[in-house]
N, C-alpha and C. Protein backbone atom coordinates (compact mmCIF):
# COMPACT_ATOMS: atom_id res chain seq x y z
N UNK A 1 -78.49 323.18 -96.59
CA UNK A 1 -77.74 323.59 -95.42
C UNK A 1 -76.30 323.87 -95.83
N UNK A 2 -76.07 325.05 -95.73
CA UNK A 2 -74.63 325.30 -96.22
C UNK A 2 -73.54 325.03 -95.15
N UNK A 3 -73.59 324.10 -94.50
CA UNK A 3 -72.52 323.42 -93.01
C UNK A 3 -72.74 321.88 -93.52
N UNK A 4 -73.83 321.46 -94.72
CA UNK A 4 -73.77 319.98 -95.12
C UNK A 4 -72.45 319.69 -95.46
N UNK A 5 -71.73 318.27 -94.44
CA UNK A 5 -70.32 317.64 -95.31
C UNK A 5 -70.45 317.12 -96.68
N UNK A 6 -71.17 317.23 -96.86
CA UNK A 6 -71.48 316.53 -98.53
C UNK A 6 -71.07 318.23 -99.31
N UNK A 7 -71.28 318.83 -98.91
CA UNK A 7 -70.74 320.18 -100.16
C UNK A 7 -69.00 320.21 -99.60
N UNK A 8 -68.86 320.09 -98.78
CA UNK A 8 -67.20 319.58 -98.94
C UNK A 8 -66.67 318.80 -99.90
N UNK A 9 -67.49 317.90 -100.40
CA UNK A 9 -66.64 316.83 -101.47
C UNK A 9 -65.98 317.85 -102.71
N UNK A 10 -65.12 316.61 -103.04
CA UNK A 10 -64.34 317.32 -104.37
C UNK A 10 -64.76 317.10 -105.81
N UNK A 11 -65.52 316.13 -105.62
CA UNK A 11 -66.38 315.26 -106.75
C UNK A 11 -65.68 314.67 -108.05
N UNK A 12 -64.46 314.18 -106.96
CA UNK A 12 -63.23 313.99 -108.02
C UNK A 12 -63.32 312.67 -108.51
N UNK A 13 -63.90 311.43 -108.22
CA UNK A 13 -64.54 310.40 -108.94
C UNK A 13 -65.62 310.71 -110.12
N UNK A 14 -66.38 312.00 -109.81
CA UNK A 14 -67.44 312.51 -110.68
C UNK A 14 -66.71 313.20 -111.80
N UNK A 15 -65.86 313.55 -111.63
CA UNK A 15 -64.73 314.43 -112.39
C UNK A 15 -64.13 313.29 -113.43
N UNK A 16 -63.84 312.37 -113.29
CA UNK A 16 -63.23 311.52 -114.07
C UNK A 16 -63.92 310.50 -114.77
N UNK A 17 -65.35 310.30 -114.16
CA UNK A 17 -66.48 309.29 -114.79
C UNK A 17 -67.04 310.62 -116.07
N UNK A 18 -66.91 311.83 -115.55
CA UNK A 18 -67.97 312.55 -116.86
C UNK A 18 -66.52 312.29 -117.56
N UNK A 19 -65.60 312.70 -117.12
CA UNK A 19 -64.10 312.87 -118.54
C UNK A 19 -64.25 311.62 -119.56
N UNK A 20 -64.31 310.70 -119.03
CA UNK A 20 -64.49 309.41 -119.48
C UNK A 20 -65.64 309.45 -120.61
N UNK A 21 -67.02 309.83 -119.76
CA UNK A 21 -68.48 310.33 -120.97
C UNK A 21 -67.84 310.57 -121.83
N UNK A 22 -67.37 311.90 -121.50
CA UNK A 22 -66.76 312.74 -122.98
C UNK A 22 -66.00 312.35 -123.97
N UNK A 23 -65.17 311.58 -123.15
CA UNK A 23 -64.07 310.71 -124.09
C UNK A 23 -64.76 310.04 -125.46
N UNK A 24 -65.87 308.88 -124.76
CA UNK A 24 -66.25 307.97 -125.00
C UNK A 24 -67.23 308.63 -126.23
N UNK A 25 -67.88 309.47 -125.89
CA UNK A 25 -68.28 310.47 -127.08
C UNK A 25 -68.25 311.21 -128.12
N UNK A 26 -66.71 310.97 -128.20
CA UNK A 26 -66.26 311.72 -129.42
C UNK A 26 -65.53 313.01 -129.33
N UNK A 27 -65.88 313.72 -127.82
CA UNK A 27 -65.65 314.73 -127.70
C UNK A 27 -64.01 315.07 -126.77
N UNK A 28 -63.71 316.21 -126.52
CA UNK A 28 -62.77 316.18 -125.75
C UNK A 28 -62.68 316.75 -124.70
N UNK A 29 -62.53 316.67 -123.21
CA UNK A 29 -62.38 316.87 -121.99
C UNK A 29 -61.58 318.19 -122.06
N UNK A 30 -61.61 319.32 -121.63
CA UNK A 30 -60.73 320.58 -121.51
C UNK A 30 -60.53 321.08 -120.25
N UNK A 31 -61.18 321.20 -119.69
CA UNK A 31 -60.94 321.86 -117.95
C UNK A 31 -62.44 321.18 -117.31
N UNK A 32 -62.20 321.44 -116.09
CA UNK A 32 -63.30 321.30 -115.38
C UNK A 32 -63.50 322.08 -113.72
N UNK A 33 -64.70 322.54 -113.50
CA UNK A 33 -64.34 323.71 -112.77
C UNK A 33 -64.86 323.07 -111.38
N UNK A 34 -64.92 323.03 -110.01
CA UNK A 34 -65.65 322.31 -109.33
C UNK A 34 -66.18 323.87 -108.63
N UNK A 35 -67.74 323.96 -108.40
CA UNK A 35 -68.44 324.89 -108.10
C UNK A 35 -69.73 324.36 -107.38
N UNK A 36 -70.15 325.24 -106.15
CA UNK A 36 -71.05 325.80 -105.11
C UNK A 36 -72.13 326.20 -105.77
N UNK A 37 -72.72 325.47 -105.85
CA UNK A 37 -74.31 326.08 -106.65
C UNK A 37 -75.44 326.27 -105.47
N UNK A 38 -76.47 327.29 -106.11
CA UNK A 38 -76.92 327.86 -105.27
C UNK A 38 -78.29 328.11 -105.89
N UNK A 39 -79.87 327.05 -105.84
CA UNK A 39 -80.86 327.21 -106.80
C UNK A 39 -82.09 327.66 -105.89
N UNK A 40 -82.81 328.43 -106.59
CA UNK A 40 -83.56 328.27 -105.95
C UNK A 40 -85.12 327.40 -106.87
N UNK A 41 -85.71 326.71 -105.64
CA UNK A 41 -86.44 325.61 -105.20
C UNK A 41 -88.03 326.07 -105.58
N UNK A 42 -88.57 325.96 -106.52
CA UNK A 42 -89.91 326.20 -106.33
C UNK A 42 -90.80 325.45 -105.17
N UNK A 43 -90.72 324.30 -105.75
CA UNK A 43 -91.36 323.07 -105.02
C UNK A 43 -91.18 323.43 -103.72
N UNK A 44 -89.67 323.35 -103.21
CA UNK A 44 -89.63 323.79 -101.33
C UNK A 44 -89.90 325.19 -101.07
N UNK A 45 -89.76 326.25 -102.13
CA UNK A 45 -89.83 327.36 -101.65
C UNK A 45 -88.57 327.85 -100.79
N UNK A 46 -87.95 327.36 -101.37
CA UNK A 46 -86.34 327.62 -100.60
C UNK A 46 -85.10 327.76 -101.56
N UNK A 47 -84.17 328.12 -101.00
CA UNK A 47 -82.65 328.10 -101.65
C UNK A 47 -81.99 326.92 -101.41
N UNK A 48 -81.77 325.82 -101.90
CA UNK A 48 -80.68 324.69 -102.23
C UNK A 48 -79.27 325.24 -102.47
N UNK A 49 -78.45 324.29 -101.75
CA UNK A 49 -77.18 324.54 -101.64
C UNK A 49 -76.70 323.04 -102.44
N UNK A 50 -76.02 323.20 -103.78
CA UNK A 50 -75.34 321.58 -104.54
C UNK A 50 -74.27 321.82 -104.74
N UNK A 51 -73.35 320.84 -104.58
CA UNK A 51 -71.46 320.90 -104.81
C UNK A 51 -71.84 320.27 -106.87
N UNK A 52 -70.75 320.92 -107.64
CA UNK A 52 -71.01 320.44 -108.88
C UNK A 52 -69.92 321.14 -109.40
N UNK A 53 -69.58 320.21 -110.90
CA UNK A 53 -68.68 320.81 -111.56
C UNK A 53 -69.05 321.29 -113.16
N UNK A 54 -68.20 322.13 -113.44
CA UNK A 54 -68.55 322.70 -114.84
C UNK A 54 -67.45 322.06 -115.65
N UNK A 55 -67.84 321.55 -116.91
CA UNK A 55 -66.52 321.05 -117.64
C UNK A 55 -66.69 321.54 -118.92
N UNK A 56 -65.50 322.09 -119.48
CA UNK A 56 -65.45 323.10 -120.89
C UNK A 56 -65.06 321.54 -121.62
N UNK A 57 -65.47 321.82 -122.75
CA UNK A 57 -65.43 320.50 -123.19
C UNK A 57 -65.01 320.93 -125.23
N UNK A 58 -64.30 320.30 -125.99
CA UNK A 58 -63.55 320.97 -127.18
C UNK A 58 -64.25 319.82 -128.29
N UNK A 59 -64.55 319.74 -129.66
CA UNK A 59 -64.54 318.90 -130.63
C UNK A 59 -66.13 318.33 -130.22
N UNK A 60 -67.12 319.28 -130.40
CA UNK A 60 -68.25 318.56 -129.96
C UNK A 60 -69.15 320.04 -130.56
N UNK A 61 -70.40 319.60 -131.57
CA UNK A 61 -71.02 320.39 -131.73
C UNK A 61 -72.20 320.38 -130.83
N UNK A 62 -73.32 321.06 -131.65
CA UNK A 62 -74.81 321.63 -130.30
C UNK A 62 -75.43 319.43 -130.00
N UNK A 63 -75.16 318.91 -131.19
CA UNK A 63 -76.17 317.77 -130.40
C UNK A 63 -75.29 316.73 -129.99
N UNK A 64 -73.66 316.81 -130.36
CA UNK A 64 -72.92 316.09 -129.42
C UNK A 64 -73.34 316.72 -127.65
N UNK A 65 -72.98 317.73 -127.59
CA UNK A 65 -73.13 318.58 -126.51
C UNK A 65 -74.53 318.11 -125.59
N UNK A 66 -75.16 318.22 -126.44
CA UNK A 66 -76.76 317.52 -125.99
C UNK A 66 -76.71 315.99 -125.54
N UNK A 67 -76.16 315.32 -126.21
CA UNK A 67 -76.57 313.83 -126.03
C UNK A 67 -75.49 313.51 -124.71
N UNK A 68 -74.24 314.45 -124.66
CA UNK A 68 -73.16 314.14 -123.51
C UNK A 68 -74.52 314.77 -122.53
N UNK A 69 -74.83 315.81 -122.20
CA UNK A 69 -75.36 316.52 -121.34
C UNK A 69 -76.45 315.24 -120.94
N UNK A 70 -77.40 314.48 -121.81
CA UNK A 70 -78.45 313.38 -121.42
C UNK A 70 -77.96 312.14 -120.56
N UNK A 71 -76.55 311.76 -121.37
CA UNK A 71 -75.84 310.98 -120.80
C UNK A 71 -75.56 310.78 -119.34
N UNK A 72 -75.32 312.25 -119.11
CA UNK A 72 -74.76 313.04 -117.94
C UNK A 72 -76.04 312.41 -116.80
N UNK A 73 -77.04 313.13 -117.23
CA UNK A 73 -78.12 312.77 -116.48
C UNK A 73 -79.09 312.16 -116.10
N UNK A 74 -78.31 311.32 -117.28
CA UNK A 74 -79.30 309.58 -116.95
C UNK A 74 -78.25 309.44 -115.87
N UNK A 75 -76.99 309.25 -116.60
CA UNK A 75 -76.29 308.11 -115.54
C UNK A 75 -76.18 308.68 -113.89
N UNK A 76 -76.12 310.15 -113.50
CA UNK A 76 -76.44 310.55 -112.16
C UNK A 76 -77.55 310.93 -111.66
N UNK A 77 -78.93 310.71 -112.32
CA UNK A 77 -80.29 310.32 -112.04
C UNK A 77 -80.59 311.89 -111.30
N UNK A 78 -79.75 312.81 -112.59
CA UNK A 78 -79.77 314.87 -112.42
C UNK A 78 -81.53 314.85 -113.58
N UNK A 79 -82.48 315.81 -112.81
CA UNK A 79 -83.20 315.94 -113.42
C UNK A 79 -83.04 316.90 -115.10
N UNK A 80 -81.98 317.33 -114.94
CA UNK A 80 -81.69 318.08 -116.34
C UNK A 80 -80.11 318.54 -115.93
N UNK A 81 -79.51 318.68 -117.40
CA UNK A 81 -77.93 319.38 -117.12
C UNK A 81 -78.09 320.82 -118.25
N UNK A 82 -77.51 321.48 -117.17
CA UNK A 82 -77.19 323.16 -118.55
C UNK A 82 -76.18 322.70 -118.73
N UNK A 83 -76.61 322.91 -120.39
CA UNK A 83 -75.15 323.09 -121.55
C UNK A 83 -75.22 324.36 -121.73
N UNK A 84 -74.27 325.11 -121.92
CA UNK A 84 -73.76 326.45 -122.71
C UNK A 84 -72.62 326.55 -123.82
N UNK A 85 -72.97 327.28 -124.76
CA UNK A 85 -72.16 326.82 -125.57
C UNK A 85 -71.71 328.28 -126.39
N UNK A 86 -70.43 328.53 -125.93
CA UNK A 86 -70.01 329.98 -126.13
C UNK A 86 -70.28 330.21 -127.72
N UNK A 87 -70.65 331.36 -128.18
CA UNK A 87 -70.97 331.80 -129.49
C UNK A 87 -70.45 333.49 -129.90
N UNK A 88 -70.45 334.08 -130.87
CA UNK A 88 -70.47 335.33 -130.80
C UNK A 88 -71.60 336.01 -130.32
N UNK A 89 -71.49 337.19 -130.29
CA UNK A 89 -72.59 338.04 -129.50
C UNK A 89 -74.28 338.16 -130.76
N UNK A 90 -73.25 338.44 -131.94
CA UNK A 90 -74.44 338.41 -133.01
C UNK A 90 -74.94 337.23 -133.32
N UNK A 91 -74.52 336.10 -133.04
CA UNK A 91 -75.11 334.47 -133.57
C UNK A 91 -76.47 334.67 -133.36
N UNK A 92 -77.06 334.26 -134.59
CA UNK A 92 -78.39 333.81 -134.51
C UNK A 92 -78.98 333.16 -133.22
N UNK A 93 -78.18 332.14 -133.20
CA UNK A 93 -78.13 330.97 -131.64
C UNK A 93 -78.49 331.52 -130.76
N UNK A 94 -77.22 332.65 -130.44
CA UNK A 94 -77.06 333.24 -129.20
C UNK A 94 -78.10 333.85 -128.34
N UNK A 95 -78.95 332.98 -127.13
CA UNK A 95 -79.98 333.45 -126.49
C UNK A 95 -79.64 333.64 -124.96
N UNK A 96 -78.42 333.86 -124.52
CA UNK A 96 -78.10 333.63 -122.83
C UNK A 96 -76.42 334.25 -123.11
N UNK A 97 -75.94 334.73 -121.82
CA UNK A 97 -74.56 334.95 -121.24
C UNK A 97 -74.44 334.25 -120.28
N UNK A 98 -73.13 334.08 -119.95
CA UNK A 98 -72.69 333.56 -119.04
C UNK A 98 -71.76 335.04 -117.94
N UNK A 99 -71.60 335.22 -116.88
CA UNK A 99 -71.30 336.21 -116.26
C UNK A 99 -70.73 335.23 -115.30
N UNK A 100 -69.14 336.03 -115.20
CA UNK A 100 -67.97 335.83 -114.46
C UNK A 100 -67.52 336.96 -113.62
N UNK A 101 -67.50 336.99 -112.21
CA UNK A 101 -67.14 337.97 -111.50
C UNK A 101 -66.29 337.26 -110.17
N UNK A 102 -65.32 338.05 -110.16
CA UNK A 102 -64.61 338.03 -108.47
C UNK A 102 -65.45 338.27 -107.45
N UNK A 103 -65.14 337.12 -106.31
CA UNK A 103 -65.64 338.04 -104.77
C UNK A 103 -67.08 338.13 -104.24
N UNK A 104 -67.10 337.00 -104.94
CA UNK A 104 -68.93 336.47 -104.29
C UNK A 104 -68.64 334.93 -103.38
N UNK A 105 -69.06 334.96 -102.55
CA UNK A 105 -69.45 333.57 -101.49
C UNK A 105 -70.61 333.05 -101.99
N UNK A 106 -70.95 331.65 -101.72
CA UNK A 106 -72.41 330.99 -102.23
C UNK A 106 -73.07 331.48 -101.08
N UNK A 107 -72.73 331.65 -99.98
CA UNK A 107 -73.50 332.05 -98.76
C UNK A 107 -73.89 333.47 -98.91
N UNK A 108 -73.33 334.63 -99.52
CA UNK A 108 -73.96 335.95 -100.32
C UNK A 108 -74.92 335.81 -101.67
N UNK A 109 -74.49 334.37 -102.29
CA UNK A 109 -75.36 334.29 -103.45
C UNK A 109 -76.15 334.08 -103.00
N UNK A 110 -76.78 332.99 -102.06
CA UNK A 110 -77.27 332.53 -101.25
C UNK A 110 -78.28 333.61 -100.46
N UNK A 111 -77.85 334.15 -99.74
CA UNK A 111 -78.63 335.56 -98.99
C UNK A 111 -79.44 336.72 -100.19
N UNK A 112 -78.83 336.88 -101.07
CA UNK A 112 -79.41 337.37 -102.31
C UNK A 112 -80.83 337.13 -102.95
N UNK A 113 -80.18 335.87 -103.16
CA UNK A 113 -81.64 334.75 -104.30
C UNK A 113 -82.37 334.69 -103.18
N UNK A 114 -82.53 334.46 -102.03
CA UNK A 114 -83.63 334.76 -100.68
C UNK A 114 -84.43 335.98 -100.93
N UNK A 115 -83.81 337.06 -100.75
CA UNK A 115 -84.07 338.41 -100.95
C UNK A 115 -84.61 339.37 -102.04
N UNK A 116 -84.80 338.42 -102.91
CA UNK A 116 -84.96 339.01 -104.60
C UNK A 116 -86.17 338.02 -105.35
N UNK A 117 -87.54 338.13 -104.72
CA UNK A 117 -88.06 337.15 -105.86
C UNK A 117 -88.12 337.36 -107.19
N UNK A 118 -88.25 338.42 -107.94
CA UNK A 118 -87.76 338.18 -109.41
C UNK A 118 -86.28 337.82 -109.95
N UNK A 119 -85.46 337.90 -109.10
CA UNK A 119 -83.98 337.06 -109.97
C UNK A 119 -84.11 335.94 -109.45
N UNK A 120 -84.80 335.17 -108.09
CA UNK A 120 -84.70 334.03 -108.04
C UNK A 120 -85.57 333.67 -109.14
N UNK A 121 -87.20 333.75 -109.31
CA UNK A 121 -88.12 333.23 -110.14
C UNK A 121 -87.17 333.48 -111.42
N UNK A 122 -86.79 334.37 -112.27
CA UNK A 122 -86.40 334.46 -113.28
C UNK A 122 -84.96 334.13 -113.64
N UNK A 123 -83.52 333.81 -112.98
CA UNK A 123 -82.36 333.61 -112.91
C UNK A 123 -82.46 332.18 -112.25
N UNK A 124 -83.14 331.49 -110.79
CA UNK A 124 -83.11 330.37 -110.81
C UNK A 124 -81.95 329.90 -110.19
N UNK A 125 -80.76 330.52 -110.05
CA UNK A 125 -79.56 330.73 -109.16
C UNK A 125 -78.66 330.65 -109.70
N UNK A 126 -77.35 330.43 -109.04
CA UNK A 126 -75.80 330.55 -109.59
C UNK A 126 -74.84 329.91 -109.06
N UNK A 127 -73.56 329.91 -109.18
CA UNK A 127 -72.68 329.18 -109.03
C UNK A 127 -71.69 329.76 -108.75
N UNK A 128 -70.56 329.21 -107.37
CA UNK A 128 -69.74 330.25 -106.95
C UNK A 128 -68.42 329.26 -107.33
N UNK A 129 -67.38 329.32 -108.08
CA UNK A 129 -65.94 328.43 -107.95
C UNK A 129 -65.86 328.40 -106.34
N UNK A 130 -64.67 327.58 -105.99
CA UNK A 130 -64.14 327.93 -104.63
C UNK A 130 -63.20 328.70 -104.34
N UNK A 131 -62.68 329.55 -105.35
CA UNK A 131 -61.50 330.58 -105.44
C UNK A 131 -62.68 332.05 -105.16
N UNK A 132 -63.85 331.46 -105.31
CA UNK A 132 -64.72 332.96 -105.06
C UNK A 132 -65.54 333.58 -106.59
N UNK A 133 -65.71 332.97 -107.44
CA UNK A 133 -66.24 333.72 -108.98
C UNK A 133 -67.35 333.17 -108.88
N UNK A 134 -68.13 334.44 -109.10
CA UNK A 134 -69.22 333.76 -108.97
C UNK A 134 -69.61 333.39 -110.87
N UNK A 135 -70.34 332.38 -111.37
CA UNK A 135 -70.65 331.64 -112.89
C UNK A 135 -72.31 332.07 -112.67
N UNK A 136 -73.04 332.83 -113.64
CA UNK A 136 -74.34 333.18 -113.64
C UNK A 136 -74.37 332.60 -115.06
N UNK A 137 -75.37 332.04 -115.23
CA UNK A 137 -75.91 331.57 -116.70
C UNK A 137 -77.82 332.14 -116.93
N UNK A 138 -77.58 333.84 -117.66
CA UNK A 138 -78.99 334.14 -117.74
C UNK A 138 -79.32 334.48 -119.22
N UNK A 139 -80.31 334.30 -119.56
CA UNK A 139 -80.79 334.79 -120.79
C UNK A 139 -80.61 336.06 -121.29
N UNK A 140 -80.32 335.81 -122.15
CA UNK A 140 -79.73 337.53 -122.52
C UNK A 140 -81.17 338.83 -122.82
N UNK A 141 -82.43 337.74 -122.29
CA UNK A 141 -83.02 338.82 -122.32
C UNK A 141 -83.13 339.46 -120.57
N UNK A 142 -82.78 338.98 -120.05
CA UNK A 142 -82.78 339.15 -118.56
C UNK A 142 -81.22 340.11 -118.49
N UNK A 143 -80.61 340.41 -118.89
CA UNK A 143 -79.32 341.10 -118.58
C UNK A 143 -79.20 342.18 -117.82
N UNK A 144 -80.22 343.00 -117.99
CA UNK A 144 -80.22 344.11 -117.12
C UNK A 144 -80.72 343.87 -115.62
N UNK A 145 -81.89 342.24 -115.54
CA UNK A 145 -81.71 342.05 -114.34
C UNK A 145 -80.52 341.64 -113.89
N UNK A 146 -80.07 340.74 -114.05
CA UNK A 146 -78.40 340.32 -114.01
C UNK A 146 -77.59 340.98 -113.88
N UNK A 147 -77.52 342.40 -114.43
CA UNK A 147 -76.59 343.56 -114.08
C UNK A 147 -77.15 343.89 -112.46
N UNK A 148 -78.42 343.60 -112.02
CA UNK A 148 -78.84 345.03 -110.98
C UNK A 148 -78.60 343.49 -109.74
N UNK A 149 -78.56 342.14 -110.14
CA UNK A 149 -78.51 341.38 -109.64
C UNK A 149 -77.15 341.45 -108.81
N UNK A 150 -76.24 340.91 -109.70
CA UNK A 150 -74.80 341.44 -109.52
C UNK A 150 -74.27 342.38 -108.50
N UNK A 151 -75.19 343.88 -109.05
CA UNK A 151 -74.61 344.83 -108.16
C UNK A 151 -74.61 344.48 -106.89
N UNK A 152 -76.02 343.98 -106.46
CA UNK A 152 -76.77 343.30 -105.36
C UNK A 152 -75.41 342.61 -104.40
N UNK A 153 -74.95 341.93 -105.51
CA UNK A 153 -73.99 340.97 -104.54
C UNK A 153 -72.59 341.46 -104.14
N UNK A 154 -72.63 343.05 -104.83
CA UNK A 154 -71.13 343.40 -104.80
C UNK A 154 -70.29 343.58 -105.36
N UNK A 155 -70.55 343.13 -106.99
CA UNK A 155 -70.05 342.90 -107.88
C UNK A 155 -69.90 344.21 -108.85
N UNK A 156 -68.26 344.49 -108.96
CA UNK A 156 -67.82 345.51 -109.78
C UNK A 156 -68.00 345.57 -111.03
N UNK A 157 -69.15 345.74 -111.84
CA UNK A 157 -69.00 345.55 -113.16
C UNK A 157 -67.85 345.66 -114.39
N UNK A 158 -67.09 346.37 -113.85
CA UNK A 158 -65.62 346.48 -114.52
C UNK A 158 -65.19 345.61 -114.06
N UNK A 159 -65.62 344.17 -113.38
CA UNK A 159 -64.38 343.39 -113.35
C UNK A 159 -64.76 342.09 -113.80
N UNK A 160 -66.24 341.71 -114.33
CA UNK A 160 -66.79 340.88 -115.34
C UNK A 160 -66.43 340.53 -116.54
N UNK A 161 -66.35 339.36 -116.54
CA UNK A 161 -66.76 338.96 -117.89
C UNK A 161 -67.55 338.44 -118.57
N UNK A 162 -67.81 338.66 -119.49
CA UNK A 162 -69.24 338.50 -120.05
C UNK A 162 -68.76 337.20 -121.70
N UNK A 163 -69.65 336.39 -121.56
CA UNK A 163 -69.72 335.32 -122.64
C UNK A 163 -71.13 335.00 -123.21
N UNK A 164 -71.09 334.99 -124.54
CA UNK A 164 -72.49 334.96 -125.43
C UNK A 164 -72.37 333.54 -125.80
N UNK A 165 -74.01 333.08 -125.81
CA UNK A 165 -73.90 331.80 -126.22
C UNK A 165 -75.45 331.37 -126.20
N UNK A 166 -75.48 329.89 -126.19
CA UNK A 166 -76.95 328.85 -126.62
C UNK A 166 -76.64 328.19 -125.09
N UNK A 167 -77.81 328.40 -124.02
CA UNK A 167 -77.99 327.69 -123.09
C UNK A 167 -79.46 326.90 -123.54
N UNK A 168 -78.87 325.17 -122.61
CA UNK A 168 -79.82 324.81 -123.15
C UNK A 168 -80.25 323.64 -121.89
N UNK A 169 -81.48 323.29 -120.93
CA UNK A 169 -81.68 322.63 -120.67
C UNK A 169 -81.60 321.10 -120.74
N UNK A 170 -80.95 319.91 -120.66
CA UNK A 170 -81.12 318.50 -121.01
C UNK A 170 -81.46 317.78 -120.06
N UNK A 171 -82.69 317.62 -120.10
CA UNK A 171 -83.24 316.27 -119.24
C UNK A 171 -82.69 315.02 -119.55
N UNK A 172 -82.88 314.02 -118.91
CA UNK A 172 -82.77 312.75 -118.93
C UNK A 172 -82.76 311.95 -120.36
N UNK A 173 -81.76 310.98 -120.81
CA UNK A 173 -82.47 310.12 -121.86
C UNK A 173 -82.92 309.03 -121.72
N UNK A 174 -84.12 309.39 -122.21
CA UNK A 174 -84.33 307.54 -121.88
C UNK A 174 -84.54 307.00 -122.94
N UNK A 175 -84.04 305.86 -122.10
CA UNK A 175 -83.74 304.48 -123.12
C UNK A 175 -85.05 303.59 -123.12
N UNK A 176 -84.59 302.72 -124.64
CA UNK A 176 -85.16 301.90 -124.72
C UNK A 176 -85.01 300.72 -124.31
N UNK A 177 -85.98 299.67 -123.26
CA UNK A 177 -85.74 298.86 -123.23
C UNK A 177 -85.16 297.89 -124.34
N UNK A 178 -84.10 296.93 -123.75
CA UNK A 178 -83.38 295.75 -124.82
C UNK A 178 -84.67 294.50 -124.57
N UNK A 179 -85.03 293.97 -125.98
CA UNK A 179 -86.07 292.43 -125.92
C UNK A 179 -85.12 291.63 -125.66
């Protein structure tokens, strides 16, 4: 429900417990973005509306990155966290972009991923800042849907930016019980 008071929050306690993760990890805290996500739901067959933040994070390679991301989602009981992890365009690695555009609402992302079952089934949804950008994280073999996606929402392709990289699913870690 995009009128839920819970997507009002700022998730600014959540903001400072992951900084802390990171800390505690070796790694270093760099920005953090707070963003309107917008998934869509196999199971309900619907579009979900989640308040969440993105945090760029410095001094951390692919399985630091990984084990913060498990961390992440043990301790807020998240069935998986996307890591992305910017790369050049030619990296071996490199299997996904990230796409940055002005002038999308989650409530247009939202009306979209409704309207589109192959970018919902295959894209899975997106993320709007609250300044309005919308954050797409798709496989770079999907790009050209992602381009026609985009247009969909309004989005000037001259005013994108585009980032190459290793997206990567992290489920949960679990632990071992202590004897």
């Amino acid at each position: 429900d995009p009128d839920d008071p819970r997507l009002l929050t700022r998730l600014t306690r959540f903001d400072h417990e992951v900084r802390a993760i990171i800390r505690a990890n070796g790694a270093s805290p760099v920005a953090s973005k707070l963003l309107e996500g917008v998934f869509w739901s196999g199971d309900l067959k619907q579009a979900t509306y989640e308040r969440s933040r993105e945090f760029d994070i410095s001094r951390v390679g692919r399985d630091g990155l990984n084990h913060i991301a498990g961390v992440v989602a043990k301790t807020y009981r998240q069935e998986s966290v996307l890591t992305f992890r910017c790369l050049s365009r030619t990296s071996a690695e490199t299997d996904a972009l990230e796409i940055e555009a002005p002038g999308v609402s989650a409530n247009r992302l939202h009306d979209e991923l409704v309207a589109h079952p192959v970018a919902r089934d295959k894209l899975g949804g997106g993320s709007v800042t609250v300044d309005g950008r919308l954050v797409l994280i798709a496989p770079l073999a999907d790009l050209p849907l992602a381009r026609q996606f985009t247009a969909k929402l309004g989005v000037d392709w001259q005013t994108v930016q585009v980032h190459y990289g290793d997206r990567e699913f992290v489920s949960r870690v679990r632990s071992t019980p202590t004897p």
